[in-house]
Protein backbone atom coordinates (compact mmCIF):
# COMPACT_ATOMS: atom_id res chain seq x y z
CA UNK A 1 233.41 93.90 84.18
CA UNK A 2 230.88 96.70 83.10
CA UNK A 3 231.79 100.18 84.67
CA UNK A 4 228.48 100.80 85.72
CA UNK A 5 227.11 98.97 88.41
CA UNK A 6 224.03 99.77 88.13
CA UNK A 7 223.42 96.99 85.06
CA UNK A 8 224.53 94.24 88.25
CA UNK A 9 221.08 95.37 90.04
CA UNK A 10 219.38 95.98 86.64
CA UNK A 11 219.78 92.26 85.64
CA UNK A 12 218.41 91.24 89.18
CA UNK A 13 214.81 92.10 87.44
CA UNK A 14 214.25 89.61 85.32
CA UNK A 15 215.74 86.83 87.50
CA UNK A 16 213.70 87.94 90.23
CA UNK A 17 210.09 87.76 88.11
CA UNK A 18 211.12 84.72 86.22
CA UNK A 19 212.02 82.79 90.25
CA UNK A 20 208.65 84.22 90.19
CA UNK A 21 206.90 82.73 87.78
CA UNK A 22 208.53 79.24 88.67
CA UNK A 23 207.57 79.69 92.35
CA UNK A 24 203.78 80.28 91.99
CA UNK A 25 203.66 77.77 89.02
CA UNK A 26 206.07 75.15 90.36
CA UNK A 27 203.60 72.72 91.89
CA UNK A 28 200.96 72.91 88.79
CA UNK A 29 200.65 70.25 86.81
CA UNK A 30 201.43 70.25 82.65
CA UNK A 31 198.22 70.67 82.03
CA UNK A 32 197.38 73.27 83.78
CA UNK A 33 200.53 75.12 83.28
CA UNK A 34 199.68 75.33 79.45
CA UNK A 35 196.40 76.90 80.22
CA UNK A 36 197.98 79.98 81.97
CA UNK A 37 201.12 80.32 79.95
CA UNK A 38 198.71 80.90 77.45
CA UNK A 39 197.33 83.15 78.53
CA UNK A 40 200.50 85.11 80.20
CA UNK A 41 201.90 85.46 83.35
CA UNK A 42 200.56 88.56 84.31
CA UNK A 43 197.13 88.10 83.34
CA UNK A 44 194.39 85.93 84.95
CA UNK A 45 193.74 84.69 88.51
CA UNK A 46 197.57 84.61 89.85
CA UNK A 47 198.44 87.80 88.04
CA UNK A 48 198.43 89.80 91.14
CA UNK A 49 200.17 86.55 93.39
CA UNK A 50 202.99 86.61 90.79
CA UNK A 51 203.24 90.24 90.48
CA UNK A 52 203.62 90.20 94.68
CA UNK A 53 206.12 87.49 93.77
CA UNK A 54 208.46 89.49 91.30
CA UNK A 55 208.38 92.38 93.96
CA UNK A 56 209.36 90.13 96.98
CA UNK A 57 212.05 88.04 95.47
CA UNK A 58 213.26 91.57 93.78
CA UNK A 59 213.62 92.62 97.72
CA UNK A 60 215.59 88.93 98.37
CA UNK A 61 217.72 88.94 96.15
CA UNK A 62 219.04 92.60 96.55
CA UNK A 63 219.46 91.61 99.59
CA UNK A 64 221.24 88.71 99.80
CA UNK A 65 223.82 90.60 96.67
CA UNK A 66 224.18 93.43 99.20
CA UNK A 67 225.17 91.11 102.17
CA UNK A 68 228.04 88.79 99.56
CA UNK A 69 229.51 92.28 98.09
CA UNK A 70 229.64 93.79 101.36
CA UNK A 71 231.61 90.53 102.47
CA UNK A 72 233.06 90.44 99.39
CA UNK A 73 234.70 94.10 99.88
CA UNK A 74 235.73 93.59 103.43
CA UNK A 75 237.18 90.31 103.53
CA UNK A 76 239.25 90.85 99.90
CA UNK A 77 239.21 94.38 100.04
CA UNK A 78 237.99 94.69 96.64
CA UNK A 79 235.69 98.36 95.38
CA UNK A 80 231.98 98.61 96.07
CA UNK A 81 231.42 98.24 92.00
CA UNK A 82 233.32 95.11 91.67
CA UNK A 83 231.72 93.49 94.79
CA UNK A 84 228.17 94.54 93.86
CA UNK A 85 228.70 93.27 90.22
CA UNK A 86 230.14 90.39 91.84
CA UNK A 87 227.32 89.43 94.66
CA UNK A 88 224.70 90.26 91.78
CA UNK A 89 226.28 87.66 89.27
CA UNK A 90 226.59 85.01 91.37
CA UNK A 91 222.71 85.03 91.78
CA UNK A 92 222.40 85.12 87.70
CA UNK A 93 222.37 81.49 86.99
CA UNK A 94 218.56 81.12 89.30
CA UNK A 95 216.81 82.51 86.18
CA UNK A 96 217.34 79.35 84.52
CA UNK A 97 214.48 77.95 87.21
CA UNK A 98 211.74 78.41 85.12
CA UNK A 99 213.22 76.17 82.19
CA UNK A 100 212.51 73.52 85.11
CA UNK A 101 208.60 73.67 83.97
CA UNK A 102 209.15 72.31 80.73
CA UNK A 103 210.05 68.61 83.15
CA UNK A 104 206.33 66.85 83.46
CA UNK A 105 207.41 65.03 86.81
CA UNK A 106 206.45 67.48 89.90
CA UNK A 107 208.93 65.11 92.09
CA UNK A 108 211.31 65.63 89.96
CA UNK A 109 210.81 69.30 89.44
CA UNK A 110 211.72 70.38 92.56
CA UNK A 111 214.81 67.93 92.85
CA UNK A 112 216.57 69.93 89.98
CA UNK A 113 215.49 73.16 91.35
CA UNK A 114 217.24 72.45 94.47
CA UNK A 115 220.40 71.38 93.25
CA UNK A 116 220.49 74.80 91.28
CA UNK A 117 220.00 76.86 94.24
CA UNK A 118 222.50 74.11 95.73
CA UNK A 119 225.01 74.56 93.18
CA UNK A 120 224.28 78.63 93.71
CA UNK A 121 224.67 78.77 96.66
CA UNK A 122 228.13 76.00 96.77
CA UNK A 123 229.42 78.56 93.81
CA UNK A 124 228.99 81.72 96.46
CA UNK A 125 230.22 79.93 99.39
CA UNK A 126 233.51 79.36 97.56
CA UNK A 127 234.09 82.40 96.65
CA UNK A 128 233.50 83.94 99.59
CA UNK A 129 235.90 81.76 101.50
CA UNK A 130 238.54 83.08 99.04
CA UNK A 131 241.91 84.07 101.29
CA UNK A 132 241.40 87.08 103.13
CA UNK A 133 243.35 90.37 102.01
CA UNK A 134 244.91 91.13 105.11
CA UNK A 135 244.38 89.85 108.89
CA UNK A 136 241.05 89.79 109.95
CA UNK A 137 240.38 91.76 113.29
CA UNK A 138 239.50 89.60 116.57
CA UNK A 139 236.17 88.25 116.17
CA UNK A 140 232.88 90.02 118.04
CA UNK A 141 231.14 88.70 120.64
CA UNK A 142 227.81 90.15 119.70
CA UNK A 143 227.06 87.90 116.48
CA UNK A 144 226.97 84.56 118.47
CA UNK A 145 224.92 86.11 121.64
CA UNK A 146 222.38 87.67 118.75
CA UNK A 147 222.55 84.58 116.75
CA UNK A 148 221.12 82.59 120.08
CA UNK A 149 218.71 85.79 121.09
CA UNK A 150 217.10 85.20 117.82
CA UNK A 151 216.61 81.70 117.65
CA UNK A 152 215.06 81.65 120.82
CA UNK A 153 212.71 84.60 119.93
CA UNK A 154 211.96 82.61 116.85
CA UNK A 155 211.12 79.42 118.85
CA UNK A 156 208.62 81.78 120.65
CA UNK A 157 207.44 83.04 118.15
CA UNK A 158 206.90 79.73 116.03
CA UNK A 159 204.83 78.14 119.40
CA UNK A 160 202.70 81.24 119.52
CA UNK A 161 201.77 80.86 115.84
CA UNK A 162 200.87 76.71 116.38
CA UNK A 163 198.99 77.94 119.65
CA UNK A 164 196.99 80.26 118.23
CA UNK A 165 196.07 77.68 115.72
CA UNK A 166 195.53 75.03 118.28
CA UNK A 167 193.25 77.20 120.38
CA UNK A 168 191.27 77.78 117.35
CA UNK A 169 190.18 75.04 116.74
CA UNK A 170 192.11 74.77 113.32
CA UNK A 171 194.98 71.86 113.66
CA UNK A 172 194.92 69.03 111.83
CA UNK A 173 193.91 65.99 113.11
CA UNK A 174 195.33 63.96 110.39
CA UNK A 175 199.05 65.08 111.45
CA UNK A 176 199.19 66.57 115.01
CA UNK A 177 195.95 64.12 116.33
CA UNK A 178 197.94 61.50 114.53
CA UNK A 179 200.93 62.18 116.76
CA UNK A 180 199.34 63.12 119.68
CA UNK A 181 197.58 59.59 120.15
CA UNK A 182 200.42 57.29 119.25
CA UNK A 183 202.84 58.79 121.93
CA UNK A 184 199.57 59.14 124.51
CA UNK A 185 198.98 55.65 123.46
CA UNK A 186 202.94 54.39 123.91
CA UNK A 187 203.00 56.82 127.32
CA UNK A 188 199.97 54.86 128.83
CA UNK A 189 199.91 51.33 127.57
CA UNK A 190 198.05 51.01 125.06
CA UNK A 191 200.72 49.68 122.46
CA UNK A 192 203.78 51.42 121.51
CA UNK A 193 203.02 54.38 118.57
CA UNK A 194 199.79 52.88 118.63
CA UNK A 195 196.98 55.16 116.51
CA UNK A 196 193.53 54.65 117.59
CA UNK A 197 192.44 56.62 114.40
CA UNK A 198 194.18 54.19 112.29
CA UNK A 199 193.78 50.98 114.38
CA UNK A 200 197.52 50.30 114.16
CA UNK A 201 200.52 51.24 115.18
CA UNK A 202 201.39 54.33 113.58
CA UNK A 203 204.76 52.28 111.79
CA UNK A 204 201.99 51.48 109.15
CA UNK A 205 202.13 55.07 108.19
CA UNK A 206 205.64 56.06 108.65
CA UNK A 207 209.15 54.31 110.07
CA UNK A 208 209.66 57.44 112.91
CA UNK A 209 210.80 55.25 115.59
CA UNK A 210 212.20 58.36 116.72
CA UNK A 211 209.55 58.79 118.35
CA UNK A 212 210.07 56.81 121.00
CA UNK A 213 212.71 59.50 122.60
CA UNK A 214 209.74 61.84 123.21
CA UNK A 215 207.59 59.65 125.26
CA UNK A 216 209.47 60.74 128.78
CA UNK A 217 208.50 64.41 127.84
CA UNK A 218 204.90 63.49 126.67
CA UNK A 219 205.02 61.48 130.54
CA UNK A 220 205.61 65.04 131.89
CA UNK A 221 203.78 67.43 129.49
CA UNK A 222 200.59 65.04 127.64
CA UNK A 223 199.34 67.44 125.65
CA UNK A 224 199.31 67.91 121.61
CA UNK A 225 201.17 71.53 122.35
CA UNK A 226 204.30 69.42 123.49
CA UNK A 227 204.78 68.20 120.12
CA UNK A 228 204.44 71.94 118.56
CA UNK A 229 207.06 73.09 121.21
CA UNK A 230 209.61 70.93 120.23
CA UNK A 231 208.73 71.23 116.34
CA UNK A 232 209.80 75.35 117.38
CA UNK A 233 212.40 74.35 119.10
CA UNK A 234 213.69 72.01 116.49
CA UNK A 235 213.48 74.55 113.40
CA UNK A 236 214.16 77.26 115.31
CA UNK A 237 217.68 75.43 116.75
CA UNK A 238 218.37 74.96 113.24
CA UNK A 239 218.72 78.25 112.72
CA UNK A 240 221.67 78.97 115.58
CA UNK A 241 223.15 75.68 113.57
CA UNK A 242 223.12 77.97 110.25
CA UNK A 243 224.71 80.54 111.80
CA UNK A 244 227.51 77.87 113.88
CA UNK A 245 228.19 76.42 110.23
CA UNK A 246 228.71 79.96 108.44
CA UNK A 247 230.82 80.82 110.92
CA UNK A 248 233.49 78.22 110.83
CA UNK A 249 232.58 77.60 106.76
CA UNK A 250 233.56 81.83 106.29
CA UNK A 251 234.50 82.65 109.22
CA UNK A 252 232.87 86.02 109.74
CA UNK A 253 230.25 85.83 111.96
CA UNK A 254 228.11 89.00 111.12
CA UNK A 255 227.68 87.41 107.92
CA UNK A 256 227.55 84.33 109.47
CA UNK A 257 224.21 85.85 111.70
CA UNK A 258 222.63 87.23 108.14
CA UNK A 259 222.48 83.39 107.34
CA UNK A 260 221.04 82.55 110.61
CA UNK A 261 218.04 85.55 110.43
CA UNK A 262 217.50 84.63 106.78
CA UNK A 263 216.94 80.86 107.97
CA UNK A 264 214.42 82.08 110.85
CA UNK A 265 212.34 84.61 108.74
CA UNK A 266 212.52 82.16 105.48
CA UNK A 267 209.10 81.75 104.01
CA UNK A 268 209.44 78.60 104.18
CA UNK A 269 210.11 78.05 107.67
CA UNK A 270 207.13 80.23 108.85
CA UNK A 271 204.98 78.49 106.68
CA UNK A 272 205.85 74.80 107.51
CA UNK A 273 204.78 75.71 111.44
CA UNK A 274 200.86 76.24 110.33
CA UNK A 275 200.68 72.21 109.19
CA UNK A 276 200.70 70.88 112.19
CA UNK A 277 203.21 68.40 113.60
CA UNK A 278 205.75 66.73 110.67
CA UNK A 279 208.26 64.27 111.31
CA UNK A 280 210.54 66.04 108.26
CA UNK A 281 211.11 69.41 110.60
CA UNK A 282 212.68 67.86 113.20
CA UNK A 283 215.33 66.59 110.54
CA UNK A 284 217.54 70.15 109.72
CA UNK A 285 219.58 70.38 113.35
CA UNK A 286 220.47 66.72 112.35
CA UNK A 287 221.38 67.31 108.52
CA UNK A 288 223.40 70.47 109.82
CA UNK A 289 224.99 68.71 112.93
CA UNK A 290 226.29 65.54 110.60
CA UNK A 291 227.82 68.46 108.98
CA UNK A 292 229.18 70.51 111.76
CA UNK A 293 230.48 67.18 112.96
CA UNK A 294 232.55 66.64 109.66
CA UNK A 295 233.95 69.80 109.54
CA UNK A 296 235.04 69.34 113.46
CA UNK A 297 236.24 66.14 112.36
CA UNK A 298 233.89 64.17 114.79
CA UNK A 299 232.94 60.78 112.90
CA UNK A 300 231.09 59.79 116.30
CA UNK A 301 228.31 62.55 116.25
CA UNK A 302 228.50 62.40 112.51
CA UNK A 303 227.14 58.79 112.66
CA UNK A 304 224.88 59.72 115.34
CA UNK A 305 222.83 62.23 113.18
CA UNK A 306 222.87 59.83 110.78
CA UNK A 307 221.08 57.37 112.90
CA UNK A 308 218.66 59.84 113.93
CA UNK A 309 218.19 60.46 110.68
CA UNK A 310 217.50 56.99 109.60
CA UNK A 311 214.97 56.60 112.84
CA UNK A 312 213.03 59.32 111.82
CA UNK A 313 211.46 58.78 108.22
CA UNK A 314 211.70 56.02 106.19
CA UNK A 315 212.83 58.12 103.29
CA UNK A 316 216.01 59.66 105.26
CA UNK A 317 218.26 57.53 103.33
CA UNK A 318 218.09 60.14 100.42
CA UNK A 319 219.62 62.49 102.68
CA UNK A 320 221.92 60.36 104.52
CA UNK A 321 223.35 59.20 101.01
CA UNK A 322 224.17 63.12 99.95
CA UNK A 323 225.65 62.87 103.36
CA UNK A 324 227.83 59.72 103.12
CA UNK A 325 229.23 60.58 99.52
CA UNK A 326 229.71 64.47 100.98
CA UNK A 327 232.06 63.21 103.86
CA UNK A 328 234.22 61.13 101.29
CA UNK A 329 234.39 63.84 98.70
CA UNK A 330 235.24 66.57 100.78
CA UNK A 331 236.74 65.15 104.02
CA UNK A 332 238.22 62.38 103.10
CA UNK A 333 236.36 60.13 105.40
CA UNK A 334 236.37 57.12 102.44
CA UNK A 335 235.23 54.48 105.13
CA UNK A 336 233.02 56.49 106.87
CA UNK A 337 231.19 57.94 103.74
CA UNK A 338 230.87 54.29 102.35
CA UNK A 339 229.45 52.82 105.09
CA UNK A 340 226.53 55.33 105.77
CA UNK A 341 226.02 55.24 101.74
CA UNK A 342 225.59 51.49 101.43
CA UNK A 343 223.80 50.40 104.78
CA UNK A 344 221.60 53.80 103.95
CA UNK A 345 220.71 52.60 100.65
CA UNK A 346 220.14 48.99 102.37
CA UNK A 347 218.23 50.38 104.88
CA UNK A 348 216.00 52.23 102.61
CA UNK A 349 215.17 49.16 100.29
CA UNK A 350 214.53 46.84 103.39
CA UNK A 351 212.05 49.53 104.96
CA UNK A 352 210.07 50.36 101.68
CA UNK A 353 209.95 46.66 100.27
CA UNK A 354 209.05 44.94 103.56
CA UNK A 355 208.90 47.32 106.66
CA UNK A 356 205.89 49.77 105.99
CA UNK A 357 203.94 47.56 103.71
CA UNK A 358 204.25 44.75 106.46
CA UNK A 359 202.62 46.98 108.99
CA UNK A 360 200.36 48.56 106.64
CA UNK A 361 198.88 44.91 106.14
CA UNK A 362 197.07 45.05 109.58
CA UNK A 363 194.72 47.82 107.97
CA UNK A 364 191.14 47.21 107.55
CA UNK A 365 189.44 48.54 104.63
CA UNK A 366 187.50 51.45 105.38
CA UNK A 367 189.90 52.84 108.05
CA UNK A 368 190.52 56.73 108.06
CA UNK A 369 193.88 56.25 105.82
CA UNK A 370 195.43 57.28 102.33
CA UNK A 371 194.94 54.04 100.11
CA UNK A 372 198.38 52.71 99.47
CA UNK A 373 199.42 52.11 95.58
CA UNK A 374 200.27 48.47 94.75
CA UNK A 375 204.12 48.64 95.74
CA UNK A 376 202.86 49.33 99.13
CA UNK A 377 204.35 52.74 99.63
CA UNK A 378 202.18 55.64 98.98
CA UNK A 379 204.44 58.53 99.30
CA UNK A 380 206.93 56.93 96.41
C-alpha cells in the first residue's frame, strides 16, 4: 500500500475520463466510432460533452471513494490513508469500460458494461460487509425518516418535471398517448388495452398485462398525468427500496441513505422521466423487492415480484432468470430458484415465438407502427 494517498485520488483521473469517453461514445456505432477516435477524443464536435464528462464522473467517483473509506474507517476502524486507498481501488477496475468499444454489437455493449459495474459494485459490497471492529452503536432514527423525506420529494419532483412537459405541449404520443388510450379504452369499453392509434389491442406492441391493475385508478383519475404520477412514484419508491436493501445488506444506514440519494439524483433516473410513460420504470421496486424478499427469507413475495415482473414486459424473463439463479446461489432456495428460471425461460420463448407476433398479425399495413422484422419481434 503506497504511503501517500494522494496517488489513490490521482489514479481516479484517468478512470474517470476514460468512463468518459465510453459514456458519450457508448451508443455509436463502429463506424462512426472510428471516425472520431481518429480524430481524438478531445477534439471535434463532442470535445467539450466529453470534457464535461471527465469533470463530472471525476466529481462521482470521488465521491462515492469518500463515502466506502469513510465506511471503511468506521466500521473496521482502519486509518484515513488505508481507507481512501482502499475506496479509490475498488473503483480501479471501471477503466477497463472503454475496451468495451472494440465489441461491434451495441446490445451487447452495454450487457458487459453492466456486469462490470455489477461485479464493481458486488466486489465493494463485500468488503464493506467485512465484520465490524468493535460493536456498532444503536442505530439512528434519522437515516430511515430522511431516506422516506427524500423519496417523496423526489416523486414531487419527478411529476413536476413530466408536468411541465405535458403542459407544454412536448410528450410523446407514441409512448404516453399510447398508454393513455389503451387504459381509457379498457376503463370505458372499448376493448381491453385497446389502442385506437394502432387499431389493436396494445398486446400487439408489448405483453404489459400489468396494466390491467391501473384501470381502477385511471376510473378515478382519466387523465395521461395519472400514468406520470405513478411512473414518480414507482422510481422514486425505488429509491427508499435502495436505501431498505443497504441497510440490512451493511447495515449502516447513513451509508445506507448515500445509496438511496445517489439512486434519486442518478442521471439516469432524471433523465428516464422526460420520455414519457415506459413500462421498464415501473420494474426496479419489483427487482429490489424479489430481493428484499430473499434476504427476509419470504419465498411468497419473492414469487410475487416475479409475477409482476413477468406481467409487465415480455422481455422480464432476462431479469427474472438473474433472479431465479441469484436465490439458489446465494440463499439456498434450489427449488425456488429453479422454478422461476425454467418457467421464466418458458415463458419468454412462448411470448416471443407465438404471443406478440399473434397479436401483431391483426395489423394493417400502413398503421402508425414500427415494422416488425421477420421473427416477429422487433425489439430482439
Amino acid at each position: 500500500m503506497p504511503r501517500n494517498p494522494v496517488l489513490a485520488w490521482v489514479l481516479l483521473v484517468p478512470v474517470a475520463h476514460l468512463l468518459a469517453v465510453a459514456h458519450e461514445w457508448f451508443y455509436f456505432p463502429p463506424v462512426v466510432l472510428d471516425v472520431h477516435l481518429r480524430v481524438g477524443p478531445l477534439r471535434g464536435e463532442y470535445a467539450v460533452p466529453i470534457a464535461r464528462g471527465s469533470i463530472g464522473f471525476l466529481i462521482d467517483l470521488a465521491v462515492v471513494a469518500l463515502v466506502i473509506a469513510a465506511f471503511l474507517r468506521r466500521r473496521l476502524g482502519v486509518s484515513w490513508r488505508a481507507a481512501l486507498f482502499d475506496g479509490a481501488v475498488h473503483l480501479l477496475p471501471l477503466g477497463f469500460a472503454p475496451l468495451l468499444l472494440l465489441v461491434g454489437h451495441g446490445q451487447v455493449r452495454v450487457l458487459l458494461l453492466a456486469a462490470l459495474v455489477g461485479g464493481v459494485t458486488a466486489a465493494a459490497v463485500l468488503r464493506l460487509a467485512a465484520p465490524a471492529a468493535e460493536t456498532a452503536d444503536l442505530p439512528s432514527r434519522w437515516p430511515p425518516r430522511l431516506a422516506a423525506s427524500l423519496a417523496t420529494l423526489a416523486a414531487v419532483w419527478y411529476a413536476t418535471i413530466m408536468y411541465a412537459q405535458y403542459s407544454s405541449y412536448w410528450t410523446s404520443v407514441y409512448d404516453l398517448g399510447l398508454f393513455a388510450g389503451a387504459l381509457r379504452s379498457t376503463v370505458h369499453g372499448d376493448g381491453f388495452l385497446y389502442t385506437p392509434m394502432f387499431g389493436c389491442t396494445f398486446l400487439a406492441e408489448h405483453f404489459s398485462p400489468v396494466l390491467a391493475l391501473l384501470a381502477p385508478l385511471y376510473m378515478l383519475f382519466d387523465h395521461p398525468m395519472t400514468l406520470q404520477v405513478v411512473q414518480s412514484v414507482s422510481m422514486a419508491g425505488a429509491g427508499y427500496l435502495v436505501y431498505r436493501l443497504a441497510d440490512e445488506t451493511l447495515g449502516d444506514r447513513w451509508v445506507a441513505l448515500a445509496f438511496c440519494a445517489s439512486w434519486l439524483v442518478l442521471p439516469d433516473t432524471l433523465h428516464a422521466q422526460w420520455h414519457g410513460f415506459k413500462m421498464d420504470l415501473l420494474e426496479p421496486p419489483m427487482v429490489l423487492g424479489a430481493f428484499l424478499a430473499l434476504r427476509r427469507g419470504s419465498d411468497r413475495w419473492f414469487l410475487l415480484c416475479v409475477a409482476l415482473l413477468w406481467a409487465t414486459k415480455e422481455d422480464a424473463f432476462v431479469a427474472t432468470t438473474a433472479l431465479g439463479l441469484y436465490a439458489w446461489a446465494a440463499h439456498g432456495r434450489r427449488r425456488t430458484g429453479l422454478a422461476v428460471v425454467v418457467a421464466g425461460v418458458v415463458l419468454g420463448v412462448v411470448l416471443l415465438a407465438w404471443v406478440v407476433p399473434a397479436y401483431a398479425d391483426f395489423r394493417l399495413a400502413g398503421d402508425y407502427v414500427t415494422r416488425f422484422t421477420e421473427d416477429g419481434y422487433k425489439f430482439s
